[in-house]
Structures are given as C-alpha cells and as structure tokens.
C-alpha atoms as a PDB file:
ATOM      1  CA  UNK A   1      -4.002   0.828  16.592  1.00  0.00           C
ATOM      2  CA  UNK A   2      -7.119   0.884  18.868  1.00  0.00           C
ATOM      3  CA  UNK A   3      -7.770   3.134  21.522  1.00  0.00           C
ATOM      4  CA  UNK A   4      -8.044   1.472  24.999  1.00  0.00           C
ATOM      5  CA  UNK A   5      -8.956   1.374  28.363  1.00  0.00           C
ATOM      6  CA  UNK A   6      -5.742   0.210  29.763  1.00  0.00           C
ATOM      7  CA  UNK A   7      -3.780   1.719  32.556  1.00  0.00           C
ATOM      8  CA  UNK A   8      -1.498   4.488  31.475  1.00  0.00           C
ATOM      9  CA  UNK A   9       1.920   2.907  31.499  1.00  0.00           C
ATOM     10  CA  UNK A  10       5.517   5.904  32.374  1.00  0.00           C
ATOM     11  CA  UNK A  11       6.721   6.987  28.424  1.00  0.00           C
ATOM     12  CA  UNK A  12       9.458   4.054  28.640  1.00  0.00           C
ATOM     13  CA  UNK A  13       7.319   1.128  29.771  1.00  0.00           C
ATOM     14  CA  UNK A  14       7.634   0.084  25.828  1.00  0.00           C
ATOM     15  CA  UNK A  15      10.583   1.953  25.011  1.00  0.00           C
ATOM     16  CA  UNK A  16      13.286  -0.946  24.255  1.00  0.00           C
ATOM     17  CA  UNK A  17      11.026  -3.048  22.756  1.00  0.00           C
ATOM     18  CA  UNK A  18       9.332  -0.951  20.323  1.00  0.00           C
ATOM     19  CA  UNK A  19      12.949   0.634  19.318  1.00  0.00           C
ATOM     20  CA  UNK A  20      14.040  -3.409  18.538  1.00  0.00           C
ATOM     21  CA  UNK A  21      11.147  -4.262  16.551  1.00  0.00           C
ATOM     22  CA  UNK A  22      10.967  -0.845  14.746  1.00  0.00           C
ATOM     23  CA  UNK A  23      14.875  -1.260  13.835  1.00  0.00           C
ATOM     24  CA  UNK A  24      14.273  -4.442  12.561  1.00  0.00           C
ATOM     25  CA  UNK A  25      11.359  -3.684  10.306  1.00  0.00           C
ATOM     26  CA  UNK A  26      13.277  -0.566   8.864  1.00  0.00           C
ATOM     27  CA  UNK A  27      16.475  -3.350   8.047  1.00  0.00           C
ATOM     28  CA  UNK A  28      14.300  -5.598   6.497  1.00  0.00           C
ATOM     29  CA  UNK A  29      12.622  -2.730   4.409  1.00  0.00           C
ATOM     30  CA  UNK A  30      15.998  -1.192   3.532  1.00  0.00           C
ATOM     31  CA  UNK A  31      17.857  -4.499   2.340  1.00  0.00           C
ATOM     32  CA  UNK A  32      14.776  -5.370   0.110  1.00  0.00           C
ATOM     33  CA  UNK A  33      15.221  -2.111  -1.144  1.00  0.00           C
ATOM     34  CA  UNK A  34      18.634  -2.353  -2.198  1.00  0.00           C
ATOM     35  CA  UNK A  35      17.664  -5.509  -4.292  1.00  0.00           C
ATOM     36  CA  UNK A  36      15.025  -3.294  -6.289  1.00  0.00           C
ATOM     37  CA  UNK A  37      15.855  -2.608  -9.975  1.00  0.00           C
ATOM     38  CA  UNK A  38      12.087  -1.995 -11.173  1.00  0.00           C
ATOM     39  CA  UNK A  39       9.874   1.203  -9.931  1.00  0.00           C
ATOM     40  CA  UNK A  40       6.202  -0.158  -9.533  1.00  0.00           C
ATOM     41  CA  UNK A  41       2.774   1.217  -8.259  1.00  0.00           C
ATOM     42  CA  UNK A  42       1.723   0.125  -4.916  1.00  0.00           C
ATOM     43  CA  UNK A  43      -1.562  -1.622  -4.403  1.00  0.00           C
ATOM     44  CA  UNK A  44      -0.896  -2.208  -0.059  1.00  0.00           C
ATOM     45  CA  UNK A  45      -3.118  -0.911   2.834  1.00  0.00           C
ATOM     46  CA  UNK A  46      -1.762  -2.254   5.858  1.00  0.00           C
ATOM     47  CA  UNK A  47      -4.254  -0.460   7.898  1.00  0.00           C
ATOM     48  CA  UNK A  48      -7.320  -0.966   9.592  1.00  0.00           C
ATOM     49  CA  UNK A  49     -10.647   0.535   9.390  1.00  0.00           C
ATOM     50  CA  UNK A  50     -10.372   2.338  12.821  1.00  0.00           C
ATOM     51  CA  UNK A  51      -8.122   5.741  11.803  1.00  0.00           C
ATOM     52  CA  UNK A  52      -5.139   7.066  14.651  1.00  0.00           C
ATOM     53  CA  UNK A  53      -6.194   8.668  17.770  1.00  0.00           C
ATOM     54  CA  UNK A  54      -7.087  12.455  18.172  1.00  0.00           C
ATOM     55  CA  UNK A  55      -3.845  14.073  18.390  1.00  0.00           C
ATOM     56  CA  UNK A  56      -1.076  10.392  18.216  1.00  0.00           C
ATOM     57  CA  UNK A  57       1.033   9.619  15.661  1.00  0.00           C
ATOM     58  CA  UNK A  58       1.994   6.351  14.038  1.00  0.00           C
ATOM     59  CA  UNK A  59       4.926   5.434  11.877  1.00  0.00           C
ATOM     60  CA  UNK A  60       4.854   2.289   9.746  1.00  0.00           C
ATOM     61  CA  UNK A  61       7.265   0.374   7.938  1.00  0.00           C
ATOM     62  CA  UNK A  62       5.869  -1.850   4.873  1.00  0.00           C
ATOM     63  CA  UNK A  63       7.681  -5.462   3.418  1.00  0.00           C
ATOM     64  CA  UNK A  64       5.852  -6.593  -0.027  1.00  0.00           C
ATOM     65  CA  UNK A  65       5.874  -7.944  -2.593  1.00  0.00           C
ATOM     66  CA  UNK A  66       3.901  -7.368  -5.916  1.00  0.00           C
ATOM     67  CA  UNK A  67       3.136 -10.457  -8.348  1.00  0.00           C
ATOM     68  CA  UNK A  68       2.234  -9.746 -11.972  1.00  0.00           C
ATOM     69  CA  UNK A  69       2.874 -10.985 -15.422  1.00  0.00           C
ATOM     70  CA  UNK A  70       3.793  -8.672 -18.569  1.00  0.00           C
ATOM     71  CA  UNK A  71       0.375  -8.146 -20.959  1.00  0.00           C
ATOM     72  CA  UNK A  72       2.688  -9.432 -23.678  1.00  0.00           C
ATOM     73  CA  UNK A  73       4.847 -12.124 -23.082  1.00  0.00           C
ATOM     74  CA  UNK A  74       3.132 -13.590 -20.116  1.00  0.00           C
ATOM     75  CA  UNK A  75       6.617 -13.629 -18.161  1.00  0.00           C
ATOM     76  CA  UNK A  76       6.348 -13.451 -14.603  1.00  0.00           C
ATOM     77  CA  UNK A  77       7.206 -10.573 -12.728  1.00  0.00           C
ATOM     78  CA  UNK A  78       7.959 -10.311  -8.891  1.00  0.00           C
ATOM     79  CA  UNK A  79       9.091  -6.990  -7.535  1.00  0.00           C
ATOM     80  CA  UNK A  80       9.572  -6.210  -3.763  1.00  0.00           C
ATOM     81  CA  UNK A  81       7.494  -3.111  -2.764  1.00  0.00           C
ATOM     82  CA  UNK A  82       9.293  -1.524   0.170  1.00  0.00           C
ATOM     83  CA  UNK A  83       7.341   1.418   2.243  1.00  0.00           C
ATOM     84  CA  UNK A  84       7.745   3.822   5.214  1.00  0.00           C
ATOM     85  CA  UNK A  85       4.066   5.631   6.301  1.00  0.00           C
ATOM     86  CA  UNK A  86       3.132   8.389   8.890  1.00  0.00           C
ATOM     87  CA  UNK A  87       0.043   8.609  10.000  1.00  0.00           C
ATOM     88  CA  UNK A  88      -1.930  11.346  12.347  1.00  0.00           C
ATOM     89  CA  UNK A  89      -5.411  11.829  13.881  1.00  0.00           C
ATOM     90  CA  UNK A  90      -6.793  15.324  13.800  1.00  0.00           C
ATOM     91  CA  UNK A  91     -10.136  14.534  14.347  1.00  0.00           C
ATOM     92  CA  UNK A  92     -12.366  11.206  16.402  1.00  0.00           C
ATOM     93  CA  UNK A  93     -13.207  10.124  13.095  1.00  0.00           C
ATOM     94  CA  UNK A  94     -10.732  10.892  11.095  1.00  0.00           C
ATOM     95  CA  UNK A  95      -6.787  11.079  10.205  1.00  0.00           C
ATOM     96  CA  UNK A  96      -4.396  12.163   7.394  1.00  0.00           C
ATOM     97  CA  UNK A  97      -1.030  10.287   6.321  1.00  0.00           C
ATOM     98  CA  UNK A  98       1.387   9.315   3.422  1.00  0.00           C
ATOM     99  CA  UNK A  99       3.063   5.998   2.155  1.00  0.00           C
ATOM    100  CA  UNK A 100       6.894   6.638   0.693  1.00  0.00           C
ATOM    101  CA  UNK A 101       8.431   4.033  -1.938  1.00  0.00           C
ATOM    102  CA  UNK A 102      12.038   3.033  -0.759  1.00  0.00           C
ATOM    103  CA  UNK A 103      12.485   1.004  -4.119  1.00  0.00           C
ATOM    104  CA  UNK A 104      12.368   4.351  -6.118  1.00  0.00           C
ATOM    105  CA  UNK A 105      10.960   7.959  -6.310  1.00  0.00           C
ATOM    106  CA  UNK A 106       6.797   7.436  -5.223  1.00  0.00           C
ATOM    107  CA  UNK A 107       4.659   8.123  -2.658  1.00  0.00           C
ATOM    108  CA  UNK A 108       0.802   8.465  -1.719  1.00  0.00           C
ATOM    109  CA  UNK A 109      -1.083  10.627   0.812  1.00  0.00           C
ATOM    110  CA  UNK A 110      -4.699   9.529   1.876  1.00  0.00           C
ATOM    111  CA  UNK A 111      -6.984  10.423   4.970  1.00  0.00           C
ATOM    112  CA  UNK A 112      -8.945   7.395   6.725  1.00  0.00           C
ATOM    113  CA  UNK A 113     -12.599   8.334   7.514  1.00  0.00           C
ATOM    114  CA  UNK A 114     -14.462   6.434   9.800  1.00  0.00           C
ATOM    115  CA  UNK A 115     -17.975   5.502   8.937  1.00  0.00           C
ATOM    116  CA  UNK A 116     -19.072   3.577  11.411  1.00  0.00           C
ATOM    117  CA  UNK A 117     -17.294   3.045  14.828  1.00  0.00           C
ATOM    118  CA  UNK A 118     -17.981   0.337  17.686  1.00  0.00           C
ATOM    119  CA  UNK A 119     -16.691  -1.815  19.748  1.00  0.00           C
ATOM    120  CA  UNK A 120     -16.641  -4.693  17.919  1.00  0.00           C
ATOM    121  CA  UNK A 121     -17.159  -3.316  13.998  1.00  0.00           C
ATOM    122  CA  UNK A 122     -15.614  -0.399  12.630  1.00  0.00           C
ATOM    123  CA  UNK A 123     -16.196   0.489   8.534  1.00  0.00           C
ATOM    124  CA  UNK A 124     -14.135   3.343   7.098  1.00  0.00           C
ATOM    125  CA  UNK A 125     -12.847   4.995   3.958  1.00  0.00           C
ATOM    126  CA  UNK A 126      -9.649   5.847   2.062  1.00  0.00           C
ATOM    127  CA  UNK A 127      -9.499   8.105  -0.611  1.00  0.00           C
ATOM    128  CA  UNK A 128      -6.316   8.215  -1.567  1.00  0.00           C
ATOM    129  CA  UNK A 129      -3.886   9.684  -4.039  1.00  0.00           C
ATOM    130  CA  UNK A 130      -0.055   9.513  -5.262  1.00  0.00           C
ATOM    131  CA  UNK A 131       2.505   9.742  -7.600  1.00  0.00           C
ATOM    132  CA  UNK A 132       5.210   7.306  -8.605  1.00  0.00           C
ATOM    133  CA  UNK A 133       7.964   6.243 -11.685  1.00  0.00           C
ATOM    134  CA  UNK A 134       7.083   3.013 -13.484  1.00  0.00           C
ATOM    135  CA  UNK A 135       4.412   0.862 -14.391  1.00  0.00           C
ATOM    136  CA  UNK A 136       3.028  -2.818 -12.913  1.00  0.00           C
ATOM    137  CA  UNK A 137       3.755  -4.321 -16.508  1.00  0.00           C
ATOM    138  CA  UNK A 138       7.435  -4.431 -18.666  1.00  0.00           C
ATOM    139  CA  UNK A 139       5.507  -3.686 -21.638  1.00  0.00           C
ATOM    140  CA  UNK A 140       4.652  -0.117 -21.166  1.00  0.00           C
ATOM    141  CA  UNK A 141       7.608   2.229 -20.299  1.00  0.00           C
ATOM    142  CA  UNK A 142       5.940   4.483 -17.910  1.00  0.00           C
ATOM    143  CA  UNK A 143       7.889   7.410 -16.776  1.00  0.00           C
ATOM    144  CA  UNK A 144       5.366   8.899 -14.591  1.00  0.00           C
ATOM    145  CA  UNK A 145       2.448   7.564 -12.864  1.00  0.00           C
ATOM    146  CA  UNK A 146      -0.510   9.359 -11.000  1.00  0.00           C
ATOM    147  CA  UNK A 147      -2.619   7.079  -8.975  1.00  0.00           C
ATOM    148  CA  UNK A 148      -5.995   7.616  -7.323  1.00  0.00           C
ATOM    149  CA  UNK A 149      -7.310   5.138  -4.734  1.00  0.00           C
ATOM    150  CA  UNK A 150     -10.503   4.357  -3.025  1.00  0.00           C
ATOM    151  CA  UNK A 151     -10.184   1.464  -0.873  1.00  0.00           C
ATOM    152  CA  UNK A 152     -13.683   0.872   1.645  1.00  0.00           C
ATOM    153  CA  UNK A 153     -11.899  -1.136   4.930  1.00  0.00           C
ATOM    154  CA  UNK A 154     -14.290  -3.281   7.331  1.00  0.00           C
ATOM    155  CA  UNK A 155     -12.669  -4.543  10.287  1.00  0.00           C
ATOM    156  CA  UNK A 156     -14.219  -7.100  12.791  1.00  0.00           C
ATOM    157  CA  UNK A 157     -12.535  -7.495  16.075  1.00  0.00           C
ATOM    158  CA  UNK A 158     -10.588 -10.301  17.400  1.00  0.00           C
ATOM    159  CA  UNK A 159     -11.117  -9.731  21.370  1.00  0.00           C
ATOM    160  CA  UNK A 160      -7.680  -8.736  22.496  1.00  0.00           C
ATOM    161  CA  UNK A 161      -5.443  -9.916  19.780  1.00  0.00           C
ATOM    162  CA  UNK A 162      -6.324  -7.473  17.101  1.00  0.00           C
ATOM    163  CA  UNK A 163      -8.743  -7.279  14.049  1.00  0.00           C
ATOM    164  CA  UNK A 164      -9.505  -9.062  11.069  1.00  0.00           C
ATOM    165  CA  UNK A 165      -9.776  -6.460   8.394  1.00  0.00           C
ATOM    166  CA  UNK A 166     -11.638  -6.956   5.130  1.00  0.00           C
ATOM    167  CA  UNK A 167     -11.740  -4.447   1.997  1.00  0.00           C
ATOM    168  CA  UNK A 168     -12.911  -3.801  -1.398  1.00  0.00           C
ATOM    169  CA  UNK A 169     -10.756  -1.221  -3.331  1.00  0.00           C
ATOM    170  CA  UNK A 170     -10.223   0.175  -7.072  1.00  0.00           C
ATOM    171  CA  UNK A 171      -7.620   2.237  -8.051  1.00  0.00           C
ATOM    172  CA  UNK A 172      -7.107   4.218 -11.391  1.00  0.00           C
ATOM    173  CA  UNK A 173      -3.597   5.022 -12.450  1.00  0.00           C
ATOM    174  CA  UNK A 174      -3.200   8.029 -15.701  1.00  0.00           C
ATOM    175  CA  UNK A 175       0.563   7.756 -17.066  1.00  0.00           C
ATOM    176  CA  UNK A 176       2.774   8.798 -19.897  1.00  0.00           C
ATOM    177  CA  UNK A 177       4.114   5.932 -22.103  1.00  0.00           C
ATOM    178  CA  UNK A 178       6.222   5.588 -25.033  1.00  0.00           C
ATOM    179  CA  UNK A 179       4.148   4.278 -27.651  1.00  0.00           C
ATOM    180  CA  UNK A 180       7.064   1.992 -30.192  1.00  0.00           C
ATOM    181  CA  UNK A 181       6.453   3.746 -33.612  1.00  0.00           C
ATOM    182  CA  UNK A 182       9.185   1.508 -35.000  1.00  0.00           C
ATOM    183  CA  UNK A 183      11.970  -1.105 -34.501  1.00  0.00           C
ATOM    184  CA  UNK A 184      15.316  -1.077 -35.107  1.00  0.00           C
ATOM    185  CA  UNK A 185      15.378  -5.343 -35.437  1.00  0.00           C
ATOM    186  CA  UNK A 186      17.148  -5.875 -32.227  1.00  0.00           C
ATOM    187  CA  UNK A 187      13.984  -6.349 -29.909  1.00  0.00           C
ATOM    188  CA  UNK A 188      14.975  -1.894 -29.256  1.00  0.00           C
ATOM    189  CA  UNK A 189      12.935   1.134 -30.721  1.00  0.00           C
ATOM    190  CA  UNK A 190      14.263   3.875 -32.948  1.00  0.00           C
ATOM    191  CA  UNK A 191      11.366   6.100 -32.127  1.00  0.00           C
ATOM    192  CA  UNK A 192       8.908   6.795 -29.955  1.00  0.00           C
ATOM    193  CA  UNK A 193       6.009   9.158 -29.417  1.00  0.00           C
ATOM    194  CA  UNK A 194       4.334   9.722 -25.783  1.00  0.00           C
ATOM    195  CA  UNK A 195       0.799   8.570 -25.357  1.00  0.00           C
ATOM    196  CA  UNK A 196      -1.869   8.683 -22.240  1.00  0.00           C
ATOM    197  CA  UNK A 197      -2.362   5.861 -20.381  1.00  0.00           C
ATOM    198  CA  UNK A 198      -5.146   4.806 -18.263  1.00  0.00           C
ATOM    199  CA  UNK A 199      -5.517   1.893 -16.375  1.00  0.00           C
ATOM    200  CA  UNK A 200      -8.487   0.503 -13.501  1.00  0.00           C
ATOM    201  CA  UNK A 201      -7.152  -1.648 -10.630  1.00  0.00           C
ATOM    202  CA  UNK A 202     -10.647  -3.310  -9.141  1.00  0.00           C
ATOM    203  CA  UNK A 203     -10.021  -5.395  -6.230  1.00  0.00           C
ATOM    204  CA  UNK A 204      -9.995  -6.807  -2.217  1.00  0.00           C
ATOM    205  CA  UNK A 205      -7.909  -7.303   0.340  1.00  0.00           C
ATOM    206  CA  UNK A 206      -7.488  -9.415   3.537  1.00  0.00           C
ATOM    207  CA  UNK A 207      -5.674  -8.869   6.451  1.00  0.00           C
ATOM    208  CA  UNK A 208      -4.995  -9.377   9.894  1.00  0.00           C
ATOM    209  CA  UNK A 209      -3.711  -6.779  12.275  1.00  0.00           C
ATOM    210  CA  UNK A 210      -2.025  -7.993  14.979  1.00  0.00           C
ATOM    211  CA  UNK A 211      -1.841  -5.759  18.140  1.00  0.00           C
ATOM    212  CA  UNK A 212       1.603  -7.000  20.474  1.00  0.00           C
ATOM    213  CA  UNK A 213       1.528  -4.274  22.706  1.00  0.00           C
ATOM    214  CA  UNK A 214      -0.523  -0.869  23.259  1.00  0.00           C
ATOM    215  CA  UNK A 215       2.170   0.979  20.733  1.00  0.00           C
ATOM    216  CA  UNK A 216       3.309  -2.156  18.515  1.00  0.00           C
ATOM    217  CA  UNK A 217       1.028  -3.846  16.169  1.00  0.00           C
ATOM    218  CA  UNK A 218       2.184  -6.273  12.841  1.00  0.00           C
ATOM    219  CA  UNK A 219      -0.313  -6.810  10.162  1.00  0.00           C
ATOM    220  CA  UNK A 220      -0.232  -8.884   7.535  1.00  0.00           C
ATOM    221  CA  UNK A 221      -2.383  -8.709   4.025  1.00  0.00           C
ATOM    222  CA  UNK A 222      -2.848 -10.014   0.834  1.00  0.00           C
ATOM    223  CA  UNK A 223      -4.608  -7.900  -2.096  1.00  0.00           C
ATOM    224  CA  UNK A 224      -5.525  -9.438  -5.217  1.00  0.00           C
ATOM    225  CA  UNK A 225      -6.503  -6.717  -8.219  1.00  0.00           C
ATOM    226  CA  UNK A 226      -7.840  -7.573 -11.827  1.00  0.00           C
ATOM    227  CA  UNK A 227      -6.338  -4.704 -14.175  1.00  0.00           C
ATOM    228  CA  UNK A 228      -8.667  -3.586 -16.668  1.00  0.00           C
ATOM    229  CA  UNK A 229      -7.723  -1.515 -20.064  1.00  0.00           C
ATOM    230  CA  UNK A 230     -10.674   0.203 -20.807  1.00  0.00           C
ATOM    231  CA  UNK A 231      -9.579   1.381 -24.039  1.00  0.00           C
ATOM    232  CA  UNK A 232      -8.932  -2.462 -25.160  1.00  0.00           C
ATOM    233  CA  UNK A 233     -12.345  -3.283 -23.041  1.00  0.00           C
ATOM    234  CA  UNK A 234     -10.726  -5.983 -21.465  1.00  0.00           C
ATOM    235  CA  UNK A 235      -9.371  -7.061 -17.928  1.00  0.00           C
ATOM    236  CA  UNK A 236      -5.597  -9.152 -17.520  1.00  0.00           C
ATOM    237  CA  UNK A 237      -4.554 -11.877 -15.421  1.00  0.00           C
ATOM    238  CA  UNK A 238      -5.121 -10.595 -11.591  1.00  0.00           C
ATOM    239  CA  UNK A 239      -2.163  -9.195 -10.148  1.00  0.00           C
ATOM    240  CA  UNK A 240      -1.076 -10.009  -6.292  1.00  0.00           C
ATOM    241  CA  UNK A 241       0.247  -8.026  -3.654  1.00  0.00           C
ATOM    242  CA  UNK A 242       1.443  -9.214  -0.227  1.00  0.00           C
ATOM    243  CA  UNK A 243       3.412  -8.955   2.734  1.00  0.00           C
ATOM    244  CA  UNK A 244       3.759  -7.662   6.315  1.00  0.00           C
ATOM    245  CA  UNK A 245       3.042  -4.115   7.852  1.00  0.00           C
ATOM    246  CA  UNK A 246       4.565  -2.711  10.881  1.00  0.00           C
ATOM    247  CA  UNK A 247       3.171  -0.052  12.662  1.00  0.00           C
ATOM    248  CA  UNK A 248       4.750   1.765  16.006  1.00  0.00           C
ATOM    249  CA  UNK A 249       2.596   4.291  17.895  1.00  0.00           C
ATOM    250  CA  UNK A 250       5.337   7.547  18.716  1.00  0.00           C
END
C-alpha cells in the first residue's frame, strides 16, 4: 500500500473493519483449501510496484485459481491456489517477504526493489524464489519443485482509488519426475526411474489494486504464462492464473 500524506488516525480508527475483512479473506482462503486435492506451482503477484514502508508490515491473504490443460491428453485442469504472504520494508526502496501454499507443502520468498519511484509511476523488481510439491501438468509426477521468478511490475496511479499495475514475468521451475520405463496395461507403471525436469514460464500480468482504506487494500489480477520445454524446443497451450489479493497493513 502507498505511503500518504493523510492525517495520522489513534491505532483503532481501522481496527473493526480491517479485523472483518481480514477474517473473511482468511475463510475464503481456508475453505478453498480444504477442496484442494492437487499441489501446483504458483504463478500470482498480487502486489504492486511500490514495495512496504520503511519499517510496516503487511499480511496478505491470496484466492486463485490456476487454469491449465495436461501436455498429453489435453484435459482441462482447474486447481484453486490458496496463499497467505508477509511482507516488510527495511529499506525506502526496498522490502523482503514470503508467499505460503495452504493447498499443500510450498512457499516462495522474494524482495521488491524499486526502480523508479514517483508520484504518479513507480517500476520495480521481484526476484523471487521457492519451493513447492507438484507440477502445473498431470502428466509429470513431480515430487519436488524449485522455482525461480523474475517478475518486472509497472504501476500507474489511479488518483485516490489505487493503481493499475502492469508486469512482464518468467519463471523457471527444475523438478524431479518419474520418467514411466514401463506399463503394467492398466493405464499404471511398474517402474520408474527419476529424471530432471526443467521448465520456462514466460509471461504478463494485469491487475488492479484497490486501496479501501489507509491499511486495507483488495487487488485483483490475471496472469497468463506460455510454458516452454526447452528440451522438446517447444512452448504449450498458455496457462491462466487469476483471482483476488488481500492485503492488511499491521
């Protein structure tokens, strides 16, 4: 959220408001989570380009869903992507924070650097990098994933109401799959050896932070990322991931 010139308000002021909205974002995380049988990579920003204030914290609470289809058989895949996130400033220009998966072990820590700040245009970066169980497609059997990210966040703002934010990204996961040596003629394997696996996630997103109050903020976004298999030199059908962010100052 944006630093701003308002009149400081007593610690309450927002107090029962901010504890409503932030209990109902955690109960719509939570039951999604509950309904979420498949571990999956997270492709989601939900942030601006402006990082936390020097010395505040912010605590966010993510509702997504990813949209895919296996590289085999085409079928369509939609899996619910449920997050928590801290974030902190330590510096004018800079802060350091982590996403945790709800659906199943998986998280990612990045730090948002600000590259160019103003009143009206802000242009940062996220390097970013995390570690998760499962894959985005049913045809590999990924048991452990480790994801890098570097998403580049432009954000134009909307006077008073909040920012229109704007981002290309690419994201590189390594894995360990179980490469099918053989079949045992019921669709199962009777074998298996484990192989490397390296996938590129090029991309964008577009989203639109909303700012309710000087501690409450709700942003929605919608990334869309072309996977690419280098070792097949080829890219699969784009892959879709959207939702709503919440994000409470504390």
């Amino acid at each position: 959220m944006r630093t701003t010139n308002h009149t400081e308000t007593s610690p309450g002021h927002h107090r029962p408001t901010r504890t409503l909205w932030m209990t109902l974002a955690l109960s719509l995380t939570l039951a999604l989570a509950t309904q979420t049988l498949t571990a999956c990579a997270s492709f989601s920003t939900h942030m601006t380009a402006r990082p936390t204030e020097k010395g505040k914290t912010e605590l966010g609470a993510n509702v997504d869903v990813l949209v895919t289809r296996a590289k085999d058989t085409q079928e369509l895949l939609v899996m619910p992507v449920p997050e928590i996130s801290l974030r902190y400033g330590f510096s004018d220009r800079a802060d350091f924070g982590g996403k945790v998966s709800l659906s199943k072990a998986g998280g990612e820590v990045s730090s948002r650097i600000a590259l160019v700040r103003s009143d009206v245009f802000d242009l940062a970066v996220v390097p970013a990098a995390g570690l998760a169980a499962g894959s985005v497609t049913s045809d590999k059997n990924v048991g452990v994933l480790v994801s890098f990210g570097l998403p580049v966040l432009a954000n134009i703002r909307l006077g008073d109401t909040g920012d229109l934010v704007l981002g290309g990204k690419l994201h590189a996961h390594f894995g360990t799959v179980e490469d099918d040596t053989s079949s045992d003629g019921t669709g199962g394997t009777s074998s298996s050896a484990p192989v490397g696996s390296f996938m590129l996630y090029p991309g964008w997103v577009v989203g639109l932070n909303l700012e309710l109050s000087d501690t409450f903020a709700v942003m929605p976004e919608i990334n869309v990322l072309f996977p690419y298999d280098p070792e097949e030199n080829s890219f699969a059908k784009p892959l879709f991931q959207g939702g709503i962010g919440f994000t409470f100052g504390i």
